[in-house]
C-alpha atoms as a PDB file:
ATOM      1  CA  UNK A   1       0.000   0.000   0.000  1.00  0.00           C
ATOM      2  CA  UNK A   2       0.886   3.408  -0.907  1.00  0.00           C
ATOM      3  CA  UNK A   3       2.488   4.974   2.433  1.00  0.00           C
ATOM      4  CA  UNK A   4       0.495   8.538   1.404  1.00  0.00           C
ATOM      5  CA  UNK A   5      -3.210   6.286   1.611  1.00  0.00           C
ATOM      6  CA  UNK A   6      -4.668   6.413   4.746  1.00  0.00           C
ATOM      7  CA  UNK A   7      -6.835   3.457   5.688  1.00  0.00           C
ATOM      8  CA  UNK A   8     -10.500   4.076   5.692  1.00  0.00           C
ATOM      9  CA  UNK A   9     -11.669   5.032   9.024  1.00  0.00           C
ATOM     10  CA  UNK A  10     -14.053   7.242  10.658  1.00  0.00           C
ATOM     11  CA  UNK A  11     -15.161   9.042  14.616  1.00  0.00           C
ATOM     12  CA  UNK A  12     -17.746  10.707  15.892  1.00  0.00           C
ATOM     13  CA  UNK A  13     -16.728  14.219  16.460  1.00  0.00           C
ATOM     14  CA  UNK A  14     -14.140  16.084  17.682  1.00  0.00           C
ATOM     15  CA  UNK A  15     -12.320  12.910  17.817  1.00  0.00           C
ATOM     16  CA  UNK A  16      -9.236  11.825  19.079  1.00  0.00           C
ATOM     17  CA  UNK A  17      -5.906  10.552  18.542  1.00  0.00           C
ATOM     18  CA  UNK A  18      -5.710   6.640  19.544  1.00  0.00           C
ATOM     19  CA  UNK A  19      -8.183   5.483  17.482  1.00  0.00           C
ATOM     20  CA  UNK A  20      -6.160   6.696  14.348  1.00  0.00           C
ATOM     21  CA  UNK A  21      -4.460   4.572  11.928  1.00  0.00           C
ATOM     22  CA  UNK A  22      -1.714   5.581  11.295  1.00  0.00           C
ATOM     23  CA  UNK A  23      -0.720   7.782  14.413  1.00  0.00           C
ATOM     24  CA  UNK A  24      -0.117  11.308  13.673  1.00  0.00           C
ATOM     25  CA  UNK A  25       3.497  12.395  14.245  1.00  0.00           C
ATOM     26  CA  UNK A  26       3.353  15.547  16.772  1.00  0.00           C
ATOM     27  CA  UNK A  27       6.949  15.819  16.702  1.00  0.00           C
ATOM     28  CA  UNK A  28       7.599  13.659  20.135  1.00  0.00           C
ATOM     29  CA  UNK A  29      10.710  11.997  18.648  1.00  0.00           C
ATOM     30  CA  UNK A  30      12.153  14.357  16.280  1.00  0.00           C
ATOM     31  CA  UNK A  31      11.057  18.307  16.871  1.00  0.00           C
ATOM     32  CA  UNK A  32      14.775  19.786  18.781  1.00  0.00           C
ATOM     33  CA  UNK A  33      14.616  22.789  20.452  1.00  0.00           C
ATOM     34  CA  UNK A  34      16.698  25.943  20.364  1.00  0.00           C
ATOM     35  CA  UNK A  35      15.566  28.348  22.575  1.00  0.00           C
ATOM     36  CA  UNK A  36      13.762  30.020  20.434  1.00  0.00           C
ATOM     37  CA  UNK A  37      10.902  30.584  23.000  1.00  0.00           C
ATOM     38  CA  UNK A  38      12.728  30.852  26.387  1.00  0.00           C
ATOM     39  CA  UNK A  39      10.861  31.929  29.282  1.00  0.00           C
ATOM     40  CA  UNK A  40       7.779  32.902  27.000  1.00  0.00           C
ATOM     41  CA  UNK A  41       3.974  31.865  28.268  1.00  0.00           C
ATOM     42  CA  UNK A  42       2.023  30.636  25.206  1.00  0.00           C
ATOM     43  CA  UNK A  43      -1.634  29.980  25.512  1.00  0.00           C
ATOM     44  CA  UNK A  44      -2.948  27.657  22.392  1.00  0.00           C
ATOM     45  CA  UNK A  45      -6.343  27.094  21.528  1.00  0.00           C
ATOM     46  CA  UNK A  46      -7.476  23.351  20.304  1.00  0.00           C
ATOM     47  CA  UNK A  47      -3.585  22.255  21.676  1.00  0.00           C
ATOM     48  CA  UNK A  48      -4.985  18.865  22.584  1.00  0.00           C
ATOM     49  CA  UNK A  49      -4.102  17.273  19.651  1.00  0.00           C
ATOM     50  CA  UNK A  50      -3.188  17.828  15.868  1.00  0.00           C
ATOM     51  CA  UNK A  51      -1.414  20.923  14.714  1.00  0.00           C
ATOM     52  CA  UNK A  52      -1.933  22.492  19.127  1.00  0.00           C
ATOM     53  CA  UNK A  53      -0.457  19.319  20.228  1.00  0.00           C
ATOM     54  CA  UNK A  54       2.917  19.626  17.861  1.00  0.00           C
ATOM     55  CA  UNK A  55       2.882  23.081  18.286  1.00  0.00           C
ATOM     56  CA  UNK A  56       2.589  22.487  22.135  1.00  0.00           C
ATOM     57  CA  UNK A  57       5.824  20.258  21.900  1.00  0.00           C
ATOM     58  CA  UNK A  58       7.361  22.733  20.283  1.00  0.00           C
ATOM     59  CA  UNK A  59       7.043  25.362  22.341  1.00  0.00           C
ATOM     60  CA  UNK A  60       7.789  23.609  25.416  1.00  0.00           C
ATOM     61  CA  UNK A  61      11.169  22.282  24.051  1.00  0.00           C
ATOM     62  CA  UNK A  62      12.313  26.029  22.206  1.00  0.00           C
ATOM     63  CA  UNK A  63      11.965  26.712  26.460  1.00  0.00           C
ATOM     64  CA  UNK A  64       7.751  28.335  26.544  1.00  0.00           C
ATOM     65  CA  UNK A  65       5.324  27.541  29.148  1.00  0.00           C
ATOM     66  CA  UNK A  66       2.252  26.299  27.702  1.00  0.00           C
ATOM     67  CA  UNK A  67      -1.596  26.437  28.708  1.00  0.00           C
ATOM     68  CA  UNK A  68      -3.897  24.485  26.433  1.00  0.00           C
ATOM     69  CA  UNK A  69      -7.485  25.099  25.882  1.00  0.00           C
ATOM     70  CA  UNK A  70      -9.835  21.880  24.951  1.00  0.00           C
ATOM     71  CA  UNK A  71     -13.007  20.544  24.785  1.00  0.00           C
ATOM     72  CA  UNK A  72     -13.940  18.746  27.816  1.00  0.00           C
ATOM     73  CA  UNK A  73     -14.652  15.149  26.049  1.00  0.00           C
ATOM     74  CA  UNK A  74     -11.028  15.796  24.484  1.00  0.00           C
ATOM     75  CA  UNK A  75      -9.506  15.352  28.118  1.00  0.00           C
ATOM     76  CA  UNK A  76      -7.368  11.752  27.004  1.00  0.00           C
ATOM     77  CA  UNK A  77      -5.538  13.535  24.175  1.00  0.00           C
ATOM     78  CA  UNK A  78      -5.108  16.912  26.753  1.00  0.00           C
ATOM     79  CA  UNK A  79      -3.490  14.567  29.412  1.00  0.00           C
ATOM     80  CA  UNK A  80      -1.220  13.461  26.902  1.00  0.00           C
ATOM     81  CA  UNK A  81       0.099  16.767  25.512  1.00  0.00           C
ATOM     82  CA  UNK A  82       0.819  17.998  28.964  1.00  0.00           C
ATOM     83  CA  UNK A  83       2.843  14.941  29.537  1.00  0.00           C
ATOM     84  CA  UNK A  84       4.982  15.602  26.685  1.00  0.00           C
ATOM     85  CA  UNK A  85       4.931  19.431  27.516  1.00  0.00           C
ATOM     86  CA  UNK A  86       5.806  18.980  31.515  1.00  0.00           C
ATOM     87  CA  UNK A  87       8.459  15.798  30.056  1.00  0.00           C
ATOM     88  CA  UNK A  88      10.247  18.967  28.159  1.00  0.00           C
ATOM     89  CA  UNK A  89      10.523  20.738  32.040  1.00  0.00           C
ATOM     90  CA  UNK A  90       7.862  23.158  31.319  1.00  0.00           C
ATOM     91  CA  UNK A  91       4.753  24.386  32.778  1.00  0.00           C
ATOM     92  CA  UNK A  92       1.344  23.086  30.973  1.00  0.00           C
ATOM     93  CA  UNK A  93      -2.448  24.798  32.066  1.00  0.00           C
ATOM     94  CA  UNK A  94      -5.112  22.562  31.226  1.00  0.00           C
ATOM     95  CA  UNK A  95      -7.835  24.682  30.462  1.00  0.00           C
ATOM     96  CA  UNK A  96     -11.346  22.888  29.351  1.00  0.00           C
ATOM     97  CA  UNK A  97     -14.381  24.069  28.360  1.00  0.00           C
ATOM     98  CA  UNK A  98     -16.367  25.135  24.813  1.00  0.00           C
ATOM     99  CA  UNK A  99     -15.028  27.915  23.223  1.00  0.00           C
ATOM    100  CA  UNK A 100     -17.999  28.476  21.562  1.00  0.00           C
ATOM    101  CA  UNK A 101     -19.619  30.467  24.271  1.00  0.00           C
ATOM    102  CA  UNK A 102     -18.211  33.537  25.035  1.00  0.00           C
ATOM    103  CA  UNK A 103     -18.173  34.188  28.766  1.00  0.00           C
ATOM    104  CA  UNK A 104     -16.362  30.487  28.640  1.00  0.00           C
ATOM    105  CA  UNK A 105     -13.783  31.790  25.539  1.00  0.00           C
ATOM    106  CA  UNK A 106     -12.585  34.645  27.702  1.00  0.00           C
ATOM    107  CA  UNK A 107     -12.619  32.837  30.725  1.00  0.00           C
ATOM    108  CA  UNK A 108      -9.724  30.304  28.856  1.00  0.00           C
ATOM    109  CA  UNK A 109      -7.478  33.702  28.768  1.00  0.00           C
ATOM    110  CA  UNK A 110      -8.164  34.810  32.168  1.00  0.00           C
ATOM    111  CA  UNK A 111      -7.506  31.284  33.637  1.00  0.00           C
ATOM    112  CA  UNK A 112      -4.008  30.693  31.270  1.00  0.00           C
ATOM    113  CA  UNK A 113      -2.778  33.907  32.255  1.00  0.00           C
ATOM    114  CA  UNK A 114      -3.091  32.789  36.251  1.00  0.00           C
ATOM    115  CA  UNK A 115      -1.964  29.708  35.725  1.00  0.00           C
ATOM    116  CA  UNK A 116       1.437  30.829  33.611  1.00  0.00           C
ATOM    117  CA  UNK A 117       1.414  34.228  35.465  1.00  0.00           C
ATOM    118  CA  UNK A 118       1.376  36.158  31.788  1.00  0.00           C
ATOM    119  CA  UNK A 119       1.058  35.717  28.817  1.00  0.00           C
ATOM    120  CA  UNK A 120       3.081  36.775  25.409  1.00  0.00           C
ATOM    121  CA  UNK A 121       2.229  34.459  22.962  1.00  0.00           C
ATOM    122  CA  UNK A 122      -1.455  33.703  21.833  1.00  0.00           C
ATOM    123  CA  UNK A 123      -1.990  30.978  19.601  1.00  0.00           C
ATOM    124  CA  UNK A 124      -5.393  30.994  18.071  1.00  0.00           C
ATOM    125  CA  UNK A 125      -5.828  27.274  16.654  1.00  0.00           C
ATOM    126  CA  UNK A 126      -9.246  25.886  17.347  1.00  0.00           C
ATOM    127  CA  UNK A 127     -10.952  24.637  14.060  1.00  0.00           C
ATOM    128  CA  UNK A 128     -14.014  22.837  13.399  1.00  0.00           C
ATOM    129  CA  UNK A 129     -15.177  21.587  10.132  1.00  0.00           C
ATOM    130  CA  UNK A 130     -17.754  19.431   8.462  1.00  0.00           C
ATOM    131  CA  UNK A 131     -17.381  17.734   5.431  1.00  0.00           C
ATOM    132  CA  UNK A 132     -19.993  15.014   5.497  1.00  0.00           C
ATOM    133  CA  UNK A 133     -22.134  16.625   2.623  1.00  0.00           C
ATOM    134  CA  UNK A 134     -22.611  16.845  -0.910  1.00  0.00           C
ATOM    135  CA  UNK A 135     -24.239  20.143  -1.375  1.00  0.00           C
ATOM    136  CA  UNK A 136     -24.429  23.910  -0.680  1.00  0.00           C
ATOM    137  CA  UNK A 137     -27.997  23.218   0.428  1.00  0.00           C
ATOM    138  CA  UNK A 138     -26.979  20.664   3.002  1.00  0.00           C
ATOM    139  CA  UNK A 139     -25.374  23.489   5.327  1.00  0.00           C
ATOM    140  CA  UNK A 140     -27.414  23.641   8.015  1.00  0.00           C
ATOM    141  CA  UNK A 141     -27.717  26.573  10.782  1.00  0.00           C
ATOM    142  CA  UNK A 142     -26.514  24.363  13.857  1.00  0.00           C
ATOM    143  CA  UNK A 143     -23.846  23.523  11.257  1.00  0.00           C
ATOM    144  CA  UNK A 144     -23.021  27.493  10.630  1.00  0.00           C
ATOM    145  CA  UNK A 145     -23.238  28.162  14.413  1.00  0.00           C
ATOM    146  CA  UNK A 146     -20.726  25.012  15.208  1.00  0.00           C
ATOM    147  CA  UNK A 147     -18.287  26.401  12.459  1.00  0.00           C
ATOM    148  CA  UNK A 148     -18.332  30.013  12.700  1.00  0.00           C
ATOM    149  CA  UNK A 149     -18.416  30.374  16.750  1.00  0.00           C
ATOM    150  CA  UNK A 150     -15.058  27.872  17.147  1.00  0.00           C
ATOM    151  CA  UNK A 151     -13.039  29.278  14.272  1.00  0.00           C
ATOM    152  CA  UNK A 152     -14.380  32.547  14.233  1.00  0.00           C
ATOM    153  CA  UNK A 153     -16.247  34.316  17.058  1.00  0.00           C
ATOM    154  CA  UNK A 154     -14.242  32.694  19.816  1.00  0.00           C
ATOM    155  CA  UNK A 155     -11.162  33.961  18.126  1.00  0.00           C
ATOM    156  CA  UNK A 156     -12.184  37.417  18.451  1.00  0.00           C
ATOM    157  CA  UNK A 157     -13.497  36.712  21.493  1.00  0.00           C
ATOM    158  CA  UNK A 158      -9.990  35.276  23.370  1.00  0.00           C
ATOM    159  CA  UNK A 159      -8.207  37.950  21.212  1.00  0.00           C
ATOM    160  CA  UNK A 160     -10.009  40.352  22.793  1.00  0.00           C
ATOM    161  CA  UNK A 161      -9.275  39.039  26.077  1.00  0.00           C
ATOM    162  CA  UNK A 162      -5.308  38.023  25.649  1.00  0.00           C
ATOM    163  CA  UNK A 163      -4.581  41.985  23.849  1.00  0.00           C
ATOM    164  CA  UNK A 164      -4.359  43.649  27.112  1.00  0.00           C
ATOM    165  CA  UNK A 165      -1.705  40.978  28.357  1.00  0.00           C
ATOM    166  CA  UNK A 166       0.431  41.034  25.633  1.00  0.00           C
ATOM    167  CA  UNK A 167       3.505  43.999  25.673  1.00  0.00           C
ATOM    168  CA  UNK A 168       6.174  44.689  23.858  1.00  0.00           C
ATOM    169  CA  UNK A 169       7.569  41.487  21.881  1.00  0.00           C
ATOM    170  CA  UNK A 170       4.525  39.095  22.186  1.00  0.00           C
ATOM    171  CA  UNK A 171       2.617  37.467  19.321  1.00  0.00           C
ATOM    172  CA  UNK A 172      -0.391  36.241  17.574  1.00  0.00           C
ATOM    173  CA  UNK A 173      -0.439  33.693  15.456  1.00  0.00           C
ATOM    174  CA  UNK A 174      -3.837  32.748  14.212  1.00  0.00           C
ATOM    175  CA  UNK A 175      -4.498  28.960  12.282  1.00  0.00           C
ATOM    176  CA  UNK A 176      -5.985  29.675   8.473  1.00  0.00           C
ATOM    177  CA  UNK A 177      -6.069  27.504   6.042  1.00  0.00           C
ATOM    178  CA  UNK A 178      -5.412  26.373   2.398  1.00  0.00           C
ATOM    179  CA  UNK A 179      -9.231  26.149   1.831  1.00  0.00           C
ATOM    180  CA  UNK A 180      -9.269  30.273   2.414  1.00  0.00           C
ATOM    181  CA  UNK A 181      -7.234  30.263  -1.057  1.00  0.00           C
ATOM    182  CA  UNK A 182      -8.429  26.804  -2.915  1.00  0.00           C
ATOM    183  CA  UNK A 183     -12.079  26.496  -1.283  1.00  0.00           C
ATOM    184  CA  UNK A 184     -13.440  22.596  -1.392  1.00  0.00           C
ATOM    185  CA  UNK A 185     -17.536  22.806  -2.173  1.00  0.00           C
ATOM    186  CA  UNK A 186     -18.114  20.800   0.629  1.00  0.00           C
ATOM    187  CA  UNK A 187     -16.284  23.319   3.282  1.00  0.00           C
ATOM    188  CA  UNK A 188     -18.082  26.474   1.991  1.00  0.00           C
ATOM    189  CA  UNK A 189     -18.861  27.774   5.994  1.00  0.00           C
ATOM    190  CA  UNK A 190     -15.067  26.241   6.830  1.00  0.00           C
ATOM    191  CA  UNK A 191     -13.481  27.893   4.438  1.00  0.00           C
ATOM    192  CA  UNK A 192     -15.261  31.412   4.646  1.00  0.00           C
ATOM    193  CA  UNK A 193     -14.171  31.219   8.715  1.00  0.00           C
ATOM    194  CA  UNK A 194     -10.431  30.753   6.955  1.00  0.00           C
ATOM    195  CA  UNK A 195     -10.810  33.870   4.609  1.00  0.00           C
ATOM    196  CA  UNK A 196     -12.022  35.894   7.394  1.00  0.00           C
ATOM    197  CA  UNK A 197      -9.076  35.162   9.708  1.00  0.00           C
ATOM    198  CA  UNK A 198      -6.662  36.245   7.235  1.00  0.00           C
ATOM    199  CA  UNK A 199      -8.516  39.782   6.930  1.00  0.00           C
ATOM    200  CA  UNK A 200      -8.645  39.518  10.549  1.00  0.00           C
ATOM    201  CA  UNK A 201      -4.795  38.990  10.829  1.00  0.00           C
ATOM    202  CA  UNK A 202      -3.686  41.935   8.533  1.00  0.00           C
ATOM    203  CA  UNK A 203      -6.482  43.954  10.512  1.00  0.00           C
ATOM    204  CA  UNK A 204      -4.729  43.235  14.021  1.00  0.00           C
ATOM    205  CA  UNK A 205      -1.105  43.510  12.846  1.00  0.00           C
ATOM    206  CA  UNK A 206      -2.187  46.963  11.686  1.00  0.00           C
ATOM    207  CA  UNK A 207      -3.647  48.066  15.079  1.00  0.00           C
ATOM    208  CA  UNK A 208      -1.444  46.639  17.117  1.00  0.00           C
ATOM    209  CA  UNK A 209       2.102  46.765  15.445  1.00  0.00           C
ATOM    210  CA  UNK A 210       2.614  50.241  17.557  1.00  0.00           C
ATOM    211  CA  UNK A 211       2.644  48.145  20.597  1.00  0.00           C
ATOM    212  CA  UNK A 212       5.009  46.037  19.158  1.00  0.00           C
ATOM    213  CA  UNK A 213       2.411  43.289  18.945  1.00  0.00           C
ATOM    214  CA  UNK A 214       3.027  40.879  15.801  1.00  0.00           C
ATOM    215  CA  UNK A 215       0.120  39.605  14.156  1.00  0.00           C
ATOM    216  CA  UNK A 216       0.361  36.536  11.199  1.00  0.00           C
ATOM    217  CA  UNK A 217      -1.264  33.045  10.162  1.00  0.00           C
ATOM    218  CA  UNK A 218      -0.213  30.161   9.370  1.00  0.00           C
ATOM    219  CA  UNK A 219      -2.419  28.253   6.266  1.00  0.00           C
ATOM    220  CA  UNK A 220      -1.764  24.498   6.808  1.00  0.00           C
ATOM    221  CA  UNK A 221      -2.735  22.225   3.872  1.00  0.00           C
ATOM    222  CA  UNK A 222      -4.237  19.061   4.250  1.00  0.00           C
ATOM    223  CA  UNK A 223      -2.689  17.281   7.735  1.00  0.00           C
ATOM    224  CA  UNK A 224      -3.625  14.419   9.445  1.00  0.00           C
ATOM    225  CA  UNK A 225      -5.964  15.430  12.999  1.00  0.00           C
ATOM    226  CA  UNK A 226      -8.203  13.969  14.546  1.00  0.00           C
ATOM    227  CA  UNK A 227     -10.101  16.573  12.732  1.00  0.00           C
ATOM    228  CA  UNK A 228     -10.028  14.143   9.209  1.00  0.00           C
ATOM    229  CA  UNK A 229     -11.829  11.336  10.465  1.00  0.00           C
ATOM    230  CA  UNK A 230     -14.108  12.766  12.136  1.00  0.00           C
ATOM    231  CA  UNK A 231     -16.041  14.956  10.284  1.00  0.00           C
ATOM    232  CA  UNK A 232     -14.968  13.204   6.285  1.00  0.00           C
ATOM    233  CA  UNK A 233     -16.218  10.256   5.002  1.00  0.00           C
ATOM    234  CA  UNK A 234     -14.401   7.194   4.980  1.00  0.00           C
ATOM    235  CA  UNK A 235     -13.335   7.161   1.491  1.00  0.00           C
ATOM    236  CA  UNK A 236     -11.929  10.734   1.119  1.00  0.00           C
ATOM    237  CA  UNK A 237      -9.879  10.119   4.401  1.00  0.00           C
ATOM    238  CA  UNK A 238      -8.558   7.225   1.599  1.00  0.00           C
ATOM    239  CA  UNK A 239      -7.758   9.656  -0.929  1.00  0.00           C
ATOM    240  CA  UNK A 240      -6.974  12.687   1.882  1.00  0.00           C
ATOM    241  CA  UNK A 241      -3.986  14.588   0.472  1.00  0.00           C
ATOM    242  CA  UNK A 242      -3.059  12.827  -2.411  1.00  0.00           C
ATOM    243  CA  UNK A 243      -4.165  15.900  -4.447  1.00  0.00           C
ATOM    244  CA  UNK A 244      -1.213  18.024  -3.266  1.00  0.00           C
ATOM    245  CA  UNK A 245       1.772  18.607  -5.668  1.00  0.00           C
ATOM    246  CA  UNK A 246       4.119  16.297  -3.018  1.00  0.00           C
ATOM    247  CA  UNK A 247       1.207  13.721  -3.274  1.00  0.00           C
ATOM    248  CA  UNK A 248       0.453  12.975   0.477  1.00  0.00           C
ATOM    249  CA  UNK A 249      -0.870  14.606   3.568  1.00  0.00           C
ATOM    250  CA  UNK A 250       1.358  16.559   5.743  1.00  0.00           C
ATOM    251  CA  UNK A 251       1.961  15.725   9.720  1.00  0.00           C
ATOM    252  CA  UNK A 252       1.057  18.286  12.554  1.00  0.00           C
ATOM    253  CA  UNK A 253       4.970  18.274  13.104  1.00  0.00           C
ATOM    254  CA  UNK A 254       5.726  19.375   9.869  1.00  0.00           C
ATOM    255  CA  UNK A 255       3.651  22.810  10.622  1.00  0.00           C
ATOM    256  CA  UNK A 256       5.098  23.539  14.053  1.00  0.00           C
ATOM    257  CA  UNK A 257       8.009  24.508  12.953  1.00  0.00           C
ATOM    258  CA  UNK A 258       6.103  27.594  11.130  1.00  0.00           C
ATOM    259  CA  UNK A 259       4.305  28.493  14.451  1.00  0.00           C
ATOM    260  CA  UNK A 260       7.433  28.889  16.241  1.00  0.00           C
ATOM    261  CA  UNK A 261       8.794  30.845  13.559  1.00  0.00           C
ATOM    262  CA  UNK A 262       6.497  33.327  14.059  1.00  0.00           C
ATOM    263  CA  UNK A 263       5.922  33.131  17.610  1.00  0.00           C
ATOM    264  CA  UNK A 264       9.903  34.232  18.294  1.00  0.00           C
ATOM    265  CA  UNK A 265      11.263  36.855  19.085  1.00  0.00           C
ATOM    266  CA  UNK A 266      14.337  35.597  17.343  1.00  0.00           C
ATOM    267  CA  UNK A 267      13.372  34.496  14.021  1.00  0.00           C
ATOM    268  CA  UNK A 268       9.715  36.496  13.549  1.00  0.00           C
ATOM    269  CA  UNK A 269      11.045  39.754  14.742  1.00  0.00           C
ATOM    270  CA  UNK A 270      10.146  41.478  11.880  1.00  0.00           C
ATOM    271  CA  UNK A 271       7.356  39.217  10.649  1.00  0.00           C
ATOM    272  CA  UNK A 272       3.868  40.734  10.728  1.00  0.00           C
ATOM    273  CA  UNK A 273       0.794  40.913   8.876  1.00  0.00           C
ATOM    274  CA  UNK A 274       1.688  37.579   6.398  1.00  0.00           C
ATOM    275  CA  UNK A 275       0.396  34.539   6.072  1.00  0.00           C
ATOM    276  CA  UNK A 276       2.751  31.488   5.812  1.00  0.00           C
ATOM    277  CA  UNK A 277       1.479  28.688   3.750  1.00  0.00           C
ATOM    278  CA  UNK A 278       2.523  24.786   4.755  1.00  0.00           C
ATOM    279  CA  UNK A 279       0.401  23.295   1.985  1.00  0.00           C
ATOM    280  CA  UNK A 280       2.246  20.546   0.368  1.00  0.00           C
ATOM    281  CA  UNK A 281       2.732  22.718  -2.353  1.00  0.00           C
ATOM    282  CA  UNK A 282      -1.320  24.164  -3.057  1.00  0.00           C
ATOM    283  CA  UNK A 283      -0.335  28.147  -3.064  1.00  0.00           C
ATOM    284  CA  UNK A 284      -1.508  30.343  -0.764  1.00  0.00           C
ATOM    285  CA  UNK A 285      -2.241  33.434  -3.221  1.00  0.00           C
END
């Protein structure tokens, strides 16, 4: 079997890691750190598994104290990221709760910045999609709520929140997507959350470069989360990726390494306002 074909498989959503076949790769074994993030307090939304958990890794090992917002049922994979985060010698905040109501979303910012005693870096990752349709018609409004309060409202919501923590130095790096530049027909409320977070990021890093606030996005392609299986049908988790120029789906390690990028101080100094594609190839213009 082709190593790029996934086996068909599908959960109930938000799903979670062990059932997956094959297991993501979140950067446990491989992702080295280099300081890159030393003694900075990163809150990341979703960074219970998929792209938060690698990026969660990576943060604790470039030397960044991590709190982690999560659905409650997603406790299992939570656990596990703060094993690998506290294994790196760092602080991790479990923070649970539904992001899609808004006294809770801010709540997740006032709770991460007790538990880490700050906050600099806000990492705005919490995604929901749902691909289980064939038509525009088949949108429904719980569907439109679902999507557009996780990626959208809560966003602005926790942004809102985190702004007045954040000083000279920190950054934002929001999650977009490939679909905000190559839409899929079946994502149309998805991808429109996508598009509107990239306005949204060249919005903020206008506002608040003067504080010396940095503002980007990263636009991941397709990568294998939890996310896949649990809201695509079985036989386009088969074929999931293929359709990118290197011919296979990307893991959540291999998009970390753009999140820290951003997120320091050292490499990102100068970085705001962009959006940095990790797409397999797809381009993000």
């Amino acid at each position: 079997m082709n190593d790029a074909v996934r086996p068909a498989q599908q959960q109930d959503p938000p799903g979670l890691t062990a059932p997956m076949t094959p297991q993501p790769d979140h950067g446990e074994q491989s992702y080295v750190g280099h300081g890159l993030l030393e003694g900075k307090r990163a809150l990341i939304t979703g960074g219970d598994s998929g792209i938060g958990r690698a990026v969660a890794i990576a943060y604790a090992r470039e030397g960044a104290d991590v709190a982690i917002s999560y659905l409650p049922e997603e406790q299992e994979d939570a656990d596990e990221t703060a094993r690998w985060v506290r294994e790196a010698g760092r602080t991790c905040v479990l923070v649970p709760g539904d992001i899609r109501d808004e006294q809770t979303a801010r709540g997740v910012v006032t709770d991460a910045v007790e538990g880490l005693g700050g906050l600099d870096v806000l990492v705005n990752n919490a995604g929901y999609q749902m691909a289980r349709r064939d038509s525009f018609a088949d949108v429904t409004t719980d569907d439109l709520d679902r999507v557009m309060k996780t990626n959208l409202y809560a966003l602005v919501w926790i942004t809102q929140e985190a702004v007045p923590h954040l000083g000279e130095g920190s950054a934002i790096v929001n999650c977009s997507s490939i679909q905000a530049f190559q839409p899929s027909q079946s994502l149309v409320d998805y991808a429109s959350t996508k598009a509107a977070i990239n306005n949204l990021t060249v919005n903020l890093a206008a506002e608040l470069g003067e504080k010396g606030i940095r503002v980007n996005a990263v636009a991941p392609g397709p990568i294998w989360t939890p996310l896949q299986p649990a809201t695509q049908p079985p036989e386009k988790v088969e074929k999931f990726g293929l359709d990118t120029p290197l011919g296979r789906a990307g893991e959540p390690a291999e998009v970390a390494h753009a999140f820290v990028f951003l997120a320091s101080p050292v490499t990102g100094s100068y970085v705001s306002g962009t959006v940095l594609g990790v797409t397999g190839g797809k381009p993000v213009f």
